[in-house]
PDB file of N, CA and C in Angstrom:
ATOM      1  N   UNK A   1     101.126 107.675 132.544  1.00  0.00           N
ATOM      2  CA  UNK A   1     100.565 107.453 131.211  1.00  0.00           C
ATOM      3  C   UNK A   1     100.564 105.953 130.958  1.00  0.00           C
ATOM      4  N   UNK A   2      99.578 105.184 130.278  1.00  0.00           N
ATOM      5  CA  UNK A   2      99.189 103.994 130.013  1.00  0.00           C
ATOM      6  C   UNK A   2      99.843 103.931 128.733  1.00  0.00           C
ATOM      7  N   UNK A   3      99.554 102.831 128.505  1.00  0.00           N
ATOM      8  CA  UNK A   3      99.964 102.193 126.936  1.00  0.00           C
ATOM      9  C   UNK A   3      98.715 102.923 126.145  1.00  0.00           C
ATOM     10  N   UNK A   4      99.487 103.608 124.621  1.00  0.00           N
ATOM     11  CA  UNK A   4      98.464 103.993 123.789  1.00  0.00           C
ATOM     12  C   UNK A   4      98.491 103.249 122.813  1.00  0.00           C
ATOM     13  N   UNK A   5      96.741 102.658 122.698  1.00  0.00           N
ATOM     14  CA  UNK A   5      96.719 101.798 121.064  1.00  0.00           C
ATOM     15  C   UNK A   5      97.413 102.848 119.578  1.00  0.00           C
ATOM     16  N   UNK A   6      97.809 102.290 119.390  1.00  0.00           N
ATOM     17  CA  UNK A   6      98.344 102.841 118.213  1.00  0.00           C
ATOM     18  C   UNK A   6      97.658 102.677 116.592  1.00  0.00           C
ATOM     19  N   UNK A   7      96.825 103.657 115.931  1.00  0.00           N
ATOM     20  CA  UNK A   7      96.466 102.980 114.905  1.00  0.00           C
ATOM     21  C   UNK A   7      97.001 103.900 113.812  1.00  0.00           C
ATOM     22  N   UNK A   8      96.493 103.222 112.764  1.00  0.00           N
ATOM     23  CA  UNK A   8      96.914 104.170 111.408  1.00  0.00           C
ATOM     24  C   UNK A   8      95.808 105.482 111.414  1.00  0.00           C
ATOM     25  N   UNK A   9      95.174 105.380 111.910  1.00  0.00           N
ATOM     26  CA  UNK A   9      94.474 107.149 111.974  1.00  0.00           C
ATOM     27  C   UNK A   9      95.649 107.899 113.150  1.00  0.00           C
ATOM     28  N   UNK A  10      96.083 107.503 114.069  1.00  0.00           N
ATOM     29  CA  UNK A  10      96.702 108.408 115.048  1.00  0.00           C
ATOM     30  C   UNK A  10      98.227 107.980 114.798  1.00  0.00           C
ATOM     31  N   UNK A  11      98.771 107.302 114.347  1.00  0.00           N
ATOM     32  CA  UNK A  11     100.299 106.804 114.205  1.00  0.00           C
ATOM     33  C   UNK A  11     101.238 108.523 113.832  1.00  0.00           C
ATOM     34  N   UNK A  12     100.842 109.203 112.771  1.00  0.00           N
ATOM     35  CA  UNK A  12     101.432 110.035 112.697  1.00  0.00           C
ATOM     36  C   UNK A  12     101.592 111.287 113.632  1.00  0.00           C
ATOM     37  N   UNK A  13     100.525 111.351 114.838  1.00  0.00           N
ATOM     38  CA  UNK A  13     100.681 112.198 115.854  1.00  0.00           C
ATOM     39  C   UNK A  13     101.177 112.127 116.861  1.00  0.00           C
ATOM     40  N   UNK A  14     100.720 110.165 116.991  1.00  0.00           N
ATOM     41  CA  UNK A  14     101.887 109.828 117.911  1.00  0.00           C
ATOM     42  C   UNK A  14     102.841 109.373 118.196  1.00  0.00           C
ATOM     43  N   UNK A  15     103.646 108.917 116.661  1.00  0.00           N
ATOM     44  CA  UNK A  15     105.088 108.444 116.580  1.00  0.00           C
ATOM     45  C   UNK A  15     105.686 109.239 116.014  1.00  0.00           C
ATOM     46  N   UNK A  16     105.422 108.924 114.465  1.00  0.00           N
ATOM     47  CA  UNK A  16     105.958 109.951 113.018  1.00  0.00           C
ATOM     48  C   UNK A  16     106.004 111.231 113.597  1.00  0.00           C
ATOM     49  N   UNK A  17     105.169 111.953 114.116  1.00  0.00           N
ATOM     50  CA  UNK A  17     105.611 113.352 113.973  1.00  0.00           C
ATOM     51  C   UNK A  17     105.769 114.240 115.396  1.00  0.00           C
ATOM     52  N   UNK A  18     105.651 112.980 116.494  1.00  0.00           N
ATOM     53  CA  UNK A  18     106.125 113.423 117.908  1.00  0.00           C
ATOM     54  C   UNK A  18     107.785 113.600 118.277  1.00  0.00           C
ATOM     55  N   UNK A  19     107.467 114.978 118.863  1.00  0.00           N
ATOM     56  CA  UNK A  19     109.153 115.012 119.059  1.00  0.00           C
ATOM     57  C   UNK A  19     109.146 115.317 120.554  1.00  0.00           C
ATOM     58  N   UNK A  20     110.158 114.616 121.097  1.00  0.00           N
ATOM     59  CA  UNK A  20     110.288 114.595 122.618  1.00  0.00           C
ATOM     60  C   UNK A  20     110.804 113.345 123.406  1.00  0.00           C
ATOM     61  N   UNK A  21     110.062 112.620 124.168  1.00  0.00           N
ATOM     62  CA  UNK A  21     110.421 111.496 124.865  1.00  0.00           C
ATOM     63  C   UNK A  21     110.415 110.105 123.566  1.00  0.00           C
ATOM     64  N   UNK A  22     111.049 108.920 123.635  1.00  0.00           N
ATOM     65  CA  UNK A  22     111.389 108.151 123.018  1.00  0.00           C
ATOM     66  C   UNK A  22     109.710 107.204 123.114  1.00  0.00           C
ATOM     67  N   UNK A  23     109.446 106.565 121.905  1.00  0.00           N
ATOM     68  CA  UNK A  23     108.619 106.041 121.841  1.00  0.00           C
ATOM     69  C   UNK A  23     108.924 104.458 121.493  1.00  0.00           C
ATOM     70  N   UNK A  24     108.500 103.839 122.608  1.00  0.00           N
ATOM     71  CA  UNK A  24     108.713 102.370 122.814  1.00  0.00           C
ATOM     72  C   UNK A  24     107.402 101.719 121.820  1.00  0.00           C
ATOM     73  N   UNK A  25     107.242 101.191 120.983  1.00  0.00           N
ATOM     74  CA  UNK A  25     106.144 100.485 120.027  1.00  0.00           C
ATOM     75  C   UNK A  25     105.922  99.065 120.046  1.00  0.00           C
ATOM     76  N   UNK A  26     105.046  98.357 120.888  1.00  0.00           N
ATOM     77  CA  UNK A  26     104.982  97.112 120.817  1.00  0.00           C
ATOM     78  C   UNK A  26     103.867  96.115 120.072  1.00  0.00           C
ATOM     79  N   UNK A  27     104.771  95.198 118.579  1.00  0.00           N
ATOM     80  CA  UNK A  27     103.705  94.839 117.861  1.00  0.00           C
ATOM     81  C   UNK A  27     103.239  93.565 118.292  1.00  0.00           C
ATOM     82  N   UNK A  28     101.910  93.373 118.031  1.00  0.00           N
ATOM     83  CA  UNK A  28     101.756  92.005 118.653  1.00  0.00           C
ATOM     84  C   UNK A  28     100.489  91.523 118.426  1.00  0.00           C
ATOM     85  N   UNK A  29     100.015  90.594 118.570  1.00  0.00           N
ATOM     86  CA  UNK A  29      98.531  89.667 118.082  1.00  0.00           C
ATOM     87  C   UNK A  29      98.196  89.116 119.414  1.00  0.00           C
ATOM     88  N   UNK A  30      96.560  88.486 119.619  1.00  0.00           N
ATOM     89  CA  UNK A  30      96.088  88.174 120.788  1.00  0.00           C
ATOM     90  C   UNK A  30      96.410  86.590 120.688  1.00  0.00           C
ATOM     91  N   UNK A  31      96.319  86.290 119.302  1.00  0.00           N
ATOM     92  CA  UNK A  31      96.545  84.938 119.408  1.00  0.00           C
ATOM     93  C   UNK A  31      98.218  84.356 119.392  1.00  0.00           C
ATOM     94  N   UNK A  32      99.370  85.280 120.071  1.00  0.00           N
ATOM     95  CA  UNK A  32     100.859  85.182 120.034  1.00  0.00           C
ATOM     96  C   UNK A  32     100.985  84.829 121.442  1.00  0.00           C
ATOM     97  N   UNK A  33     101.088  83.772 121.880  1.00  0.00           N
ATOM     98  CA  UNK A  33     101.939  83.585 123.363  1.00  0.00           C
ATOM     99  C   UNK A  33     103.098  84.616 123.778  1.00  0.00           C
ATOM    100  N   UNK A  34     104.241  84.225 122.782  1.00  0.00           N
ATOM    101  CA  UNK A  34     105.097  85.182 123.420  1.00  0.00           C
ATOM    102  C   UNK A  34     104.834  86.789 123.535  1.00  0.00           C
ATOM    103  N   UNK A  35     103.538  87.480 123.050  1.00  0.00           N
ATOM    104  CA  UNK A  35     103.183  88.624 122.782  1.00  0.00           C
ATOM    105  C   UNK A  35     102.410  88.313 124.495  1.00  0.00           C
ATOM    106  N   UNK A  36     101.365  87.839 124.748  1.00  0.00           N
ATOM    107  CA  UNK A  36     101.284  87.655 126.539  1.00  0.00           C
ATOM    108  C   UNK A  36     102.103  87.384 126.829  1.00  0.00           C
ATOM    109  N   UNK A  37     103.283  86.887 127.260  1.00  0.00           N
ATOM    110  CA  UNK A  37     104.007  87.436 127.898  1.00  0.00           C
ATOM    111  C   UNK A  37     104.678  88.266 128.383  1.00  0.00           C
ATOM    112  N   UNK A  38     104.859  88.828 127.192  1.00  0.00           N
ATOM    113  CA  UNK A  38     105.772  90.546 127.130  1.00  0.00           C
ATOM    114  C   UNK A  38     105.154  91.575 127.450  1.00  0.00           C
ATOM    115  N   UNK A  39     103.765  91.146 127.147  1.00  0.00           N
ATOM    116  CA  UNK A  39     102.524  92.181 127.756  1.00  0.00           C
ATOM    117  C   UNK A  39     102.814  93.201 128.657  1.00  0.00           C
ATOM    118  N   UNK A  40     102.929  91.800 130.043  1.00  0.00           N
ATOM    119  CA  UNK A  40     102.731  92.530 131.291  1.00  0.00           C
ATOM    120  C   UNK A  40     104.110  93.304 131.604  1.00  0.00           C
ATOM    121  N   UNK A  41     105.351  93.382 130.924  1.00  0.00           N
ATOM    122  CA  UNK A  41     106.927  93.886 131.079  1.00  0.00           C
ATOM    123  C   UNK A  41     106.608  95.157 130.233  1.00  0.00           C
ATOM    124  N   UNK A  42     105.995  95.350 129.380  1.00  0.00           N
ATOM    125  CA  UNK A  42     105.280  96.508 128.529  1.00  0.00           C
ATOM    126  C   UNK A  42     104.564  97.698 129.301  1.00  0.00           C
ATOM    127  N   UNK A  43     103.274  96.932 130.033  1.00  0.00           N
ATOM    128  CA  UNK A  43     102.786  97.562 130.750  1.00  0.00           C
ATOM    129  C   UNK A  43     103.148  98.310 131.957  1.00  0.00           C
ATOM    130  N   UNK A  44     104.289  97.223 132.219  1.00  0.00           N
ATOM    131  CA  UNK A  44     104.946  98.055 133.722  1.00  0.00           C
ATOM    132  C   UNK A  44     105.915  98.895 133.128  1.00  0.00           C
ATOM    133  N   UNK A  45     107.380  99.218 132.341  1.00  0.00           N
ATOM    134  CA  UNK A  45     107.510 100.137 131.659  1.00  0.00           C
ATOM    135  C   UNK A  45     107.169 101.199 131.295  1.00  0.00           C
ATOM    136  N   UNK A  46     105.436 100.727 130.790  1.00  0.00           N
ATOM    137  CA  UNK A  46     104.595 102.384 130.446  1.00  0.00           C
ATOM    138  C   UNK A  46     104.497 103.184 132.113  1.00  0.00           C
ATOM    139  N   UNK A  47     103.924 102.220 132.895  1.00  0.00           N
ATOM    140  CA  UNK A  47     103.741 102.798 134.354  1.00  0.00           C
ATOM    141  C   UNK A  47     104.909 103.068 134.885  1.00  0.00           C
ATOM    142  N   UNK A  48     105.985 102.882 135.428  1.00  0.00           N
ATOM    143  CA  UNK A  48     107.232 102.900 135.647  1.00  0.00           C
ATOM    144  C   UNK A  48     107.951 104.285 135.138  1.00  0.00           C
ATOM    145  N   UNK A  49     107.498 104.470 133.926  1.00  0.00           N
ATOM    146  CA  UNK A  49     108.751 105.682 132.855  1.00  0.00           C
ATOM    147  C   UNK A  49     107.839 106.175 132.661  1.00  0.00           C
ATOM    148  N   UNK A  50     106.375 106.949 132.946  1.00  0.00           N
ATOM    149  CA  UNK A  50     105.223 107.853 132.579  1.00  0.00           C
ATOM    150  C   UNK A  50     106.392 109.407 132.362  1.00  0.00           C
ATOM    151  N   UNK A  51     105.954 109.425 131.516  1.00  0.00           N
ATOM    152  CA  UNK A  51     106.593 110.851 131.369  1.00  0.00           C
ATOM    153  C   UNK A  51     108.204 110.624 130.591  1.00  0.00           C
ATOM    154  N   UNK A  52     108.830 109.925 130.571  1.00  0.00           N
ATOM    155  CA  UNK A  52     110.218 109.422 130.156  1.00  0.00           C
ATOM    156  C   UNK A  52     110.014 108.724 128.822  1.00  0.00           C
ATOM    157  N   UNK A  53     108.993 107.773 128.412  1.00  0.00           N
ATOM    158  CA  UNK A  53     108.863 107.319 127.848  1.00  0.00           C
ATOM    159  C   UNK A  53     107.231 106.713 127.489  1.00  0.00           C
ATOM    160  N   UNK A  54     107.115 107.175 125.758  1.00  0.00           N
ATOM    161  CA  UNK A  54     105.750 107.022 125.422  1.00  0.00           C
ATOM    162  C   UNK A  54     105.282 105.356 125.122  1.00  0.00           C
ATOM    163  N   UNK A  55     104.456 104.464 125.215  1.00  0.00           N
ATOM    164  CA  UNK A  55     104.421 103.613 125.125  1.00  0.00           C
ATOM    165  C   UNK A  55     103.390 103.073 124.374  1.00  0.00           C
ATOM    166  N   UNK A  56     103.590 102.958 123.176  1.00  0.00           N
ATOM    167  CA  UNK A  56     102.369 102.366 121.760  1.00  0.00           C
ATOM    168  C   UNK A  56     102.376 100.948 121.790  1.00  0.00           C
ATOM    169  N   UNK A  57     100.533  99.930 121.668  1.00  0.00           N
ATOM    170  CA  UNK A  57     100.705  98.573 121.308  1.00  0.00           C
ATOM    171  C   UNK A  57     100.233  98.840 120.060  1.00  0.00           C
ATOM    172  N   UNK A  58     100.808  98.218 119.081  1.00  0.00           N
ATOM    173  CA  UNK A  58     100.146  97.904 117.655  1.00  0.00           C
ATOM    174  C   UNK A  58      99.466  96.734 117.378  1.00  0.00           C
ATOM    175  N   UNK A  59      98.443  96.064 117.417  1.00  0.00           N
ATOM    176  CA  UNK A  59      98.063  94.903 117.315  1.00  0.00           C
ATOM    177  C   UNK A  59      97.994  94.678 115.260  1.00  0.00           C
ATOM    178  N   UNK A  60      98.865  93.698 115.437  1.00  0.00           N
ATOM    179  CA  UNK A  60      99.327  93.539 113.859  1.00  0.00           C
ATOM    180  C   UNK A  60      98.021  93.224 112.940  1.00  0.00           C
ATOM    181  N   UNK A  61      96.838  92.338 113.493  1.00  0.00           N
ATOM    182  CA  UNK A  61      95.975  91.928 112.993  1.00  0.00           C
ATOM    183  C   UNK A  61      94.971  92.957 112.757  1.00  0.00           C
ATOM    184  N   UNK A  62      95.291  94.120 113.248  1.00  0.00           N
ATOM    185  CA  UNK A  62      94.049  95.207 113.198  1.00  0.00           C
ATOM    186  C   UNK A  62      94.334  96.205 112.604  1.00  0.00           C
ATOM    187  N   UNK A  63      95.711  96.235 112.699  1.00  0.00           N
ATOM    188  CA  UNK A  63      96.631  97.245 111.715  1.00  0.00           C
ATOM    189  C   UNK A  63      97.610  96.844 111.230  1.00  0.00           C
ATOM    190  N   UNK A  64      97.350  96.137 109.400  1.00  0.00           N
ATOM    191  CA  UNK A  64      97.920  95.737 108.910  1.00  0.00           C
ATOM    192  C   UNK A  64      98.928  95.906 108.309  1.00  0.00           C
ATOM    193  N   UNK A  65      98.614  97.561 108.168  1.00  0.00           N
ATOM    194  CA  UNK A  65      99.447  99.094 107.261  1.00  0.00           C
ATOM    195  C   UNK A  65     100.422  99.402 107.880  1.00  0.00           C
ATOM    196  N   UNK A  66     100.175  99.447 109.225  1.00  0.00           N
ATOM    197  CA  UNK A  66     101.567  99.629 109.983  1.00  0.00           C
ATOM    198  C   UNK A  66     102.003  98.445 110.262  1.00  0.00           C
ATOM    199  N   UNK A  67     102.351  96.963 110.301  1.00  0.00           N
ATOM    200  CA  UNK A  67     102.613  96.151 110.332  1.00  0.00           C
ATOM    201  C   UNK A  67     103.661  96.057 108.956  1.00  0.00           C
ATOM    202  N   UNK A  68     102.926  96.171 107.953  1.00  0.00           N
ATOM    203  CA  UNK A  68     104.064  95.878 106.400  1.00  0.00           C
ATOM    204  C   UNK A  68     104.929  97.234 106.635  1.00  0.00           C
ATOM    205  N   UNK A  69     104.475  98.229 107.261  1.00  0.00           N
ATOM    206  CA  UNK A  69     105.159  99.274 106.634  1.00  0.00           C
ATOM    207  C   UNK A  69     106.367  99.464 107.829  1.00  0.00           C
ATOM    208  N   UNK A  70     106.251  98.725 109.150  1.00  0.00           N
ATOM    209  CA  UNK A  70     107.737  98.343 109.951  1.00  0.00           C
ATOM    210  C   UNK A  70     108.178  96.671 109.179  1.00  0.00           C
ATOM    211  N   UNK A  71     107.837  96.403 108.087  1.00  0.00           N
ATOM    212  CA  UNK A  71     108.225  94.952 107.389  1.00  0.00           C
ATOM    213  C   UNK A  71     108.085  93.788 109.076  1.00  0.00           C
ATOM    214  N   UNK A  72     107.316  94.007 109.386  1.00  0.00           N
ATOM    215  CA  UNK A  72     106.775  93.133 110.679  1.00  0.00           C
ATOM    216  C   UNK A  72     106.819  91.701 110.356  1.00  0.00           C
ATOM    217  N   UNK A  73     107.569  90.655 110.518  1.00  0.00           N
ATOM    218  CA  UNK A  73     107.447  89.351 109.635  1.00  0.00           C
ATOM    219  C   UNK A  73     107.172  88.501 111.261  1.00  0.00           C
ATOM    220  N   UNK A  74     107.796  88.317 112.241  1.00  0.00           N
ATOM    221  CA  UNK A  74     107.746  87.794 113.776  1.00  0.00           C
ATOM    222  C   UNK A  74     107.386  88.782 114.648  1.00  0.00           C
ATOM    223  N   UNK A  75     106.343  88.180 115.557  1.00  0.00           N
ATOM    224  CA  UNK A  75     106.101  89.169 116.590  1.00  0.00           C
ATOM    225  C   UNK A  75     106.241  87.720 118.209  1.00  0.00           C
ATOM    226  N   UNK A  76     106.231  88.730 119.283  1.00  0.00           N
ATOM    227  CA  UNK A  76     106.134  90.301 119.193  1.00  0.00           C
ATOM    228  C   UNK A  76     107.548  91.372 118.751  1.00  0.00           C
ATOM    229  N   UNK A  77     107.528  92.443 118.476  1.00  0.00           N
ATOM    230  CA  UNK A  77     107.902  92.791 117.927  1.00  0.00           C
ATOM    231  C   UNK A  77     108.305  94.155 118.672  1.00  0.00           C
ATOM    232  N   UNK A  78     109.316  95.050 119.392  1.00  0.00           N
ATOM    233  CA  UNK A  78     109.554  95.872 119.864  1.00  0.00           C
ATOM    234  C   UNK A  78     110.486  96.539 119.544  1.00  0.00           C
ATOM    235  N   UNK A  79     109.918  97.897 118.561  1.00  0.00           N
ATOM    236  CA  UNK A  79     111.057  98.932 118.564  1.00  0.00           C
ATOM    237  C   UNK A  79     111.009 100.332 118.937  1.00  0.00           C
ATOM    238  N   UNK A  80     111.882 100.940 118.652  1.00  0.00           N
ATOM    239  CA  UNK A  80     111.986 102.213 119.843  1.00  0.00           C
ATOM    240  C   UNK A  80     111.985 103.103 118.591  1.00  0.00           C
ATOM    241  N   UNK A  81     111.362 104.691 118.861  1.00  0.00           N
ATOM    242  CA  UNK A  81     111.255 105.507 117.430  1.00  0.00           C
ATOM    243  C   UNK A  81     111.797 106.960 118.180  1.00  0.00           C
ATOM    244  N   UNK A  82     112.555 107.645 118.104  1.00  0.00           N
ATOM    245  CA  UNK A  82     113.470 108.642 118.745  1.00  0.00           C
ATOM    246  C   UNK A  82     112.651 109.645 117.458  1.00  0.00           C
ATOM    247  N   UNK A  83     112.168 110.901 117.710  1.00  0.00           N
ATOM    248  CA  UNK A  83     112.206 112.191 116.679  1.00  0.00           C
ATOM    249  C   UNK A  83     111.885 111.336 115.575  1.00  0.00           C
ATOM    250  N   UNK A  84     110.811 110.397 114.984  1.00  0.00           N
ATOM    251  CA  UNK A  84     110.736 109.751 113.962  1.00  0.00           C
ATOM    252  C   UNK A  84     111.132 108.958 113.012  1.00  0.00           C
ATOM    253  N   UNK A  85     112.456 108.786 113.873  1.00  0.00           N
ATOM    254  CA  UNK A  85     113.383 107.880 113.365  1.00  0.00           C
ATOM    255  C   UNK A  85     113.430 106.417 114.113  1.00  0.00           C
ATOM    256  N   UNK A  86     113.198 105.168 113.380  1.00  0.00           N
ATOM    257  CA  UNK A  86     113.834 103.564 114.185  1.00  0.00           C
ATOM    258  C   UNK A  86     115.279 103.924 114.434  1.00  0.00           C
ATOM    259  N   UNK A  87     115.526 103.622 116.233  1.00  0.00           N
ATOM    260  CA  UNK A  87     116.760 103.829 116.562  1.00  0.00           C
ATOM    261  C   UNK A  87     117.192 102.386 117.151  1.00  0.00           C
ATOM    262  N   UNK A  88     115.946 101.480 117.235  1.00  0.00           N
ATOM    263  CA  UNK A  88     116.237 100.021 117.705  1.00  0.00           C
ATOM    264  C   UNK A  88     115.377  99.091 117.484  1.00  0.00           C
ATOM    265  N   UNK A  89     115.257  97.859 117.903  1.00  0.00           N
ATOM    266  CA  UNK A  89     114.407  96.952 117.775  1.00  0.00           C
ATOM    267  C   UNK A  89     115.149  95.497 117.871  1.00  0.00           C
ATOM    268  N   UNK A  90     113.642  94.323 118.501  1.00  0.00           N
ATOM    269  CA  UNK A  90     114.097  93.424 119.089  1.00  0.00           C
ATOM    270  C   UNK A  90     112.993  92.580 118.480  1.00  0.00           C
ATOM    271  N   UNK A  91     112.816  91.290 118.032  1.00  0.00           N
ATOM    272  CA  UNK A  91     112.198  90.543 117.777  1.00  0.00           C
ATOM    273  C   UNK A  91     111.915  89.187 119.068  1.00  0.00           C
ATOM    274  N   UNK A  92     111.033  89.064 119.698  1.00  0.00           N
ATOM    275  CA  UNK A  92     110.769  87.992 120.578  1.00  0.00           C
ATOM    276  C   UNK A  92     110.709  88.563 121.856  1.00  0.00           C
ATOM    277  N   UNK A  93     109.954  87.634 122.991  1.00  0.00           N
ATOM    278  CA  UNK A  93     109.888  87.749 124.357  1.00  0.00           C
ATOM    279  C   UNK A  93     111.815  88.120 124.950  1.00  0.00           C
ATOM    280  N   UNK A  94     111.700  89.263 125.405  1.00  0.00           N
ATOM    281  CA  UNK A  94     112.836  89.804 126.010  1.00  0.00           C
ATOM    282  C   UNK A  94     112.307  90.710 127.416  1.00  0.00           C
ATOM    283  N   UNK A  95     113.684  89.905 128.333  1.00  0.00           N
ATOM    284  CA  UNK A  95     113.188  90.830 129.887  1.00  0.00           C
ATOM    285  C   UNK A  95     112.959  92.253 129.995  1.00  0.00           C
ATOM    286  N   UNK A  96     112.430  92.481 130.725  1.00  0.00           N
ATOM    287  CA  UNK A  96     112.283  93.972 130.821  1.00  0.00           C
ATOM    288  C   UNK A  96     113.737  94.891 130.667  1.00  0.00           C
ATOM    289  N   UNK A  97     114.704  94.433 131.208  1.00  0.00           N
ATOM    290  CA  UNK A  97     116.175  94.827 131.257  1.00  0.00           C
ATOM    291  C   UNK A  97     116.575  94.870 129.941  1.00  0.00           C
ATOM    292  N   UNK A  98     116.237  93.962 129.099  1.00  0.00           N
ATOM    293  CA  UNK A  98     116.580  94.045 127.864  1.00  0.00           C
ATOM    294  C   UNK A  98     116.064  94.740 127.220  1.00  0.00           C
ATOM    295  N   UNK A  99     114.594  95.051 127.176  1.00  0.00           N
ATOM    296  CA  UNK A  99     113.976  96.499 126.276  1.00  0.00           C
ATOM    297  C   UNK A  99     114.509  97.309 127.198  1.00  0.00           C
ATOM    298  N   UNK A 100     114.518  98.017 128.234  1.00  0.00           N
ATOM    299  CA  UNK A 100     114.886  98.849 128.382  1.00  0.00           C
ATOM    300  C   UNK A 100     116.429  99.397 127.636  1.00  0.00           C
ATOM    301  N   UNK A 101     117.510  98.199 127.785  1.00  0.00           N
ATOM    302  CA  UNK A 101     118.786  98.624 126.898  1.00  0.00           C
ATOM    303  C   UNK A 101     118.434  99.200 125.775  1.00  0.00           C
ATOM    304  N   UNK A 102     117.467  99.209 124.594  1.00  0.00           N
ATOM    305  CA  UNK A 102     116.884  99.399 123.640  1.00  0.00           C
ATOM    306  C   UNK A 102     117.382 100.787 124.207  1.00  0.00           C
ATOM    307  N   UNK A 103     116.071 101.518 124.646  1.00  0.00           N
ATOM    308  CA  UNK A 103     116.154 102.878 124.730  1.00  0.00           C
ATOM    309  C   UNK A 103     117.508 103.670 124.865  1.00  0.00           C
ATOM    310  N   UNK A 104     118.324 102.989 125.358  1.00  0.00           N
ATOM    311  CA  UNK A 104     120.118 103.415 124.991  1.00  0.00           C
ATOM    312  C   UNK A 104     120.837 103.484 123.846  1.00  0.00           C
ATOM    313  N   UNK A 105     120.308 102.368 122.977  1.00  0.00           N
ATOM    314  CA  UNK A 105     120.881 102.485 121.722  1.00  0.00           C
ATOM    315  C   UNK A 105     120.777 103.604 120.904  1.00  0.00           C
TER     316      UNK A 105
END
């Protein structure tokens, strides 16, 4: 499974009201350096954990609604949503090792 765009028409089917594997959510803008970077540690994650773990990008500039409504102030922006609940989150370029700890918390 690839990274799914995440928007406010589909957010509630595929975060809010999915129950099952942990959903990794990454917010971010085209014009954020540290958001390319983290990109490609995102992408391999989604490929890597297919099936273990669901993997949403939110691009903040296109979805503004879900942006205020995780109070999104720095990106990029990565948090983890367990059964509809925030169970973590990390603000800034972090190694892959380090989101992954996320999903432990």
């Amino acid at each position: 499974m690839s990274e799914i765009v995440i928007t406010r028409e589909n957010f509630d089917e595929e975060v809010r009201n999915y129950r099952g594997m942990p959903v990794l959510l990454d917010f971010w803008a085209g014009w954020c350096g540290p958001c390319m970077m983290l990109s490609p540690i995102i992408e391999e994650i989604a490929d890597e954990y297919d099936g273990q773990i669901k993997v949403g990008k939110i691009n903040v500039d296109e979805q503004p609604e879900l942006a205020a409504a995780f109070k999104v102030e720095s990106i990029p922006l990565v948090v983890v949503v367990k059964d509809g609940v925030v169970t973590a989150g990390t603000v800034g370029y972090h190694s892959k090792e380090d989101i992954l700890a996320l999903l432990e918390k």
